[in-house]
N, C-alpha and C. Protein backbone atom coordinates (compact mmCIF):
# COMPACT_ATOMS: atom_id res chain seq x y z
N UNK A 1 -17.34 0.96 24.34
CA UNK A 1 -16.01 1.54 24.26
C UNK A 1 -14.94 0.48 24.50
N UNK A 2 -14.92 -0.32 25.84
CA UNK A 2 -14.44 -1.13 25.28
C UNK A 2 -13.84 -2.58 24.50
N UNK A 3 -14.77 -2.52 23.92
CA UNK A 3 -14.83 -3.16 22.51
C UNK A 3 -13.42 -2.90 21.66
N UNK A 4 -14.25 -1.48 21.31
CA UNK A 4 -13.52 -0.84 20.74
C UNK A 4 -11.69 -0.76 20.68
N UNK A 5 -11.72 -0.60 22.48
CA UNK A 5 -10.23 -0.34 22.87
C UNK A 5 -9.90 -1.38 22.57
N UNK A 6 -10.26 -2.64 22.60
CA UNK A 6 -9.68 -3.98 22.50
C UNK A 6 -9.75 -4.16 20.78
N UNK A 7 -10.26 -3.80 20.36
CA UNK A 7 -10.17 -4.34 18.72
C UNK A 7 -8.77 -2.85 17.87
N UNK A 8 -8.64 -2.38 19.05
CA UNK A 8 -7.30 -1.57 18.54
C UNK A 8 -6.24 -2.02 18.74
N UNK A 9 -6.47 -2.60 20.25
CA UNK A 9 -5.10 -3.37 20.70
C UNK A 9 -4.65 -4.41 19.91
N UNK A 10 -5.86 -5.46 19.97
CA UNK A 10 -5.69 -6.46 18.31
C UNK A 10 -5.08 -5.96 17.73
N UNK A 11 -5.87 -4.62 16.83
CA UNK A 11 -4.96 -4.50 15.45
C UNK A 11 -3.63 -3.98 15.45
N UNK A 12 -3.00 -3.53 16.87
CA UNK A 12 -1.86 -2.88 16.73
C UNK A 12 -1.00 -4.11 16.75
N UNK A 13 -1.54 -5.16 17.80
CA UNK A 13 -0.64 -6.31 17.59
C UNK A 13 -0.61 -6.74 16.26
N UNK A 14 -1.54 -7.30 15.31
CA UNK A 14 -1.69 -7.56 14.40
C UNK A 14 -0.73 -6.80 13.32
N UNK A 15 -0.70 -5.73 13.13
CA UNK A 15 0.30 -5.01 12.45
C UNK A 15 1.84 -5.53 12.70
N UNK A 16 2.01 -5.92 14.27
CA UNK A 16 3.42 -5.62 14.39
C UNK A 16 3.63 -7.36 14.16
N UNK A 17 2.91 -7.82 14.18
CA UNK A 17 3.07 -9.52 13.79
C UNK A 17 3.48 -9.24 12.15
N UNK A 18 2.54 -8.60 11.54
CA UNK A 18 2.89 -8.72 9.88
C UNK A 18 4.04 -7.98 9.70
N UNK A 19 4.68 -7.11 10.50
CA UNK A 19 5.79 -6.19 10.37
C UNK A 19 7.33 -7.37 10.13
N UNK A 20 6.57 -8.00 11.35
CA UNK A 20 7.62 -8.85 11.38
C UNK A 20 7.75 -10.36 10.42
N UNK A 21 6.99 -10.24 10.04
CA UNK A 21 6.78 -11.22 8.66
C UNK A 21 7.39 -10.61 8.05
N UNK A 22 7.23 -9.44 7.28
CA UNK A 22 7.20 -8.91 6.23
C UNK A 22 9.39 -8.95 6.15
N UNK A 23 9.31 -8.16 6.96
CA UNK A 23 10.79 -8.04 7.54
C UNK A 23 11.70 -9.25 7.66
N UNK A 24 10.85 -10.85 7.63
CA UNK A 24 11.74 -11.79 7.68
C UNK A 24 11.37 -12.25 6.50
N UNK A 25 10.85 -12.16 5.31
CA UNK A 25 10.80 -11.94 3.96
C UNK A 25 12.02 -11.48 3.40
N UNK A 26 11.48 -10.09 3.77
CA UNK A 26 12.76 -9.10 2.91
C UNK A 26 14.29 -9.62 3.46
N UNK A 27 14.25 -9.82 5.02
CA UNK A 27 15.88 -10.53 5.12
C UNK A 27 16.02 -11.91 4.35
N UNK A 28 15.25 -12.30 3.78
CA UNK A 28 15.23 -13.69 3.01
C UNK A 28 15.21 -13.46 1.59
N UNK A 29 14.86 -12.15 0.92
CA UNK A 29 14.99 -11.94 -0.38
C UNK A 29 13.76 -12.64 -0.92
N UNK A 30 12.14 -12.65 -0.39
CA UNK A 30 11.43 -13.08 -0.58
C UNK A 30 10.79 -11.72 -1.11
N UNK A 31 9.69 -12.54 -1.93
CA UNK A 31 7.95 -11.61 -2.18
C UNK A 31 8.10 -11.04 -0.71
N UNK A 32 7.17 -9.77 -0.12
CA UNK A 32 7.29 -9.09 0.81
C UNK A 32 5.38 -8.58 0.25
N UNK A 33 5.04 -9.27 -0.67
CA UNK A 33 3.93 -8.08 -1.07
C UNK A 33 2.41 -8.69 -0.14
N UNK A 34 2.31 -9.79 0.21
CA UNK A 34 1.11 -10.38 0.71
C UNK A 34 1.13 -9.56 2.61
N UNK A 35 2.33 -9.84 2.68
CA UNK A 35 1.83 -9.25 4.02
C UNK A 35 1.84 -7.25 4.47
N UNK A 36 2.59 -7.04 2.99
CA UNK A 36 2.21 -5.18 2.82
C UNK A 36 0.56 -5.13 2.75
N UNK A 37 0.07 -5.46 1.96
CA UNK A 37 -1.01 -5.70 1.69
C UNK A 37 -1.93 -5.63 3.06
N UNK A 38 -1.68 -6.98 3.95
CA UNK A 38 -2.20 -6.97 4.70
C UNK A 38 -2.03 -5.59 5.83
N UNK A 39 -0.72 -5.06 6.55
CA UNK A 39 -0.56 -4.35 7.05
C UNK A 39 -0.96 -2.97 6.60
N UNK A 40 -1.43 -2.94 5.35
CA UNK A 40 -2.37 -1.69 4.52
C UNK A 40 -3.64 -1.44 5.31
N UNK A 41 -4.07 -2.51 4.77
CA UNK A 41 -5.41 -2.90 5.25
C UNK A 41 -5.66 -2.64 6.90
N UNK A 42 -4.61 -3.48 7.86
CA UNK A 42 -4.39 -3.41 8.98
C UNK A 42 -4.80 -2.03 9.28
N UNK A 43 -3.73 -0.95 9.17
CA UNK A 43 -3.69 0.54 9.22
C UNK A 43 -5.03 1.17 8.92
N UNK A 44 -5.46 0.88 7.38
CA UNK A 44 -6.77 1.74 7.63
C UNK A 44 -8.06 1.26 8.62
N UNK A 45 -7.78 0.02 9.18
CA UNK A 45 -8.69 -0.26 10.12
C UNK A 45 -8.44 0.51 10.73
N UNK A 46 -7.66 0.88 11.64
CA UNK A 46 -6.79 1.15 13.00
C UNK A 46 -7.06 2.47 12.91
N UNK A 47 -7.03 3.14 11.90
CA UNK A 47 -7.06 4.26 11.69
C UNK A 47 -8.69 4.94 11.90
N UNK A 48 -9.40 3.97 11.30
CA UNK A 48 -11.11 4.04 11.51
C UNK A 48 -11.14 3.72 12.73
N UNK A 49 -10.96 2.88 13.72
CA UNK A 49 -11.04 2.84 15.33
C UNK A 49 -10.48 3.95 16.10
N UNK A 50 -9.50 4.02 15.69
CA UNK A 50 -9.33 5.61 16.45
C UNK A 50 -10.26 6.91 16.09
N UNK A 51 -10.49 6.61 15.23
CA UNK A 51 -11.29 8.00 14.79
C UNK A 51 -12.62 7.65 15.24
N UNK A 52 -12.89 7.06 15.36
CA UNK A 52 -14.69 6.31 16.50
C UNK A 52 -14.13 6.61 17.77
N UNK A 53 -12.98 6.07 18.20
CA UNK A 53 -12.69 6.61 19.40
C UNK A 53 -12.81 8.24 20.05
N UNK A 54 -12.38 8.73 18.74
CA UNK A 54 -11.94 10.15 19.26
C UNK A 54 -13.21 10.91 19.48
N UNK A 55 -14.32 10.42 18.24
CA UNK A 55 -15.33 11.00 18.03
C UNK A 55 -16.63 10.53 19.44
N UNK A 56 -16.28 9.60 20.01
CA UNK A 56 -16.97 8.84 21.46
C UNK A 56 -16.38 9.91 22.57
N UNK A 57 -15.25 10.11 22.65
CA UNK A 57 -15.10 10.66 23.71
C UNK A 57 -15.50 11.96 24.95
């Protein structure tokens, strides 16, 4: 379990790192699409760890 809790915490950081990429892109009038992408991806992890979580408890 925790494993688990820790590879959520990762990914929540992880998300909010690409958030903030993404966001200093778009204030730059840049491509924005490599790190959507990633924060896609991010999410449906995050989304599968919680749901192992919920289903452990």
């Amino acid at each position: 379990m925790d494993a688990l809790n820790m590879n959520i915490a990762r990914t929540r950081r992880d998300i909010r790192h690409l958030a903030r990429q993404m966001q200093a892109r778009i204030d730059a009038d840049e491509d924005c699409t490599e790190p959507a992408q990633q924060i896609m991806r991010a999410q449906a992890d995050l989304r599968l760890y919680l749901e192992r979580r919920e289903r452990h408890l």
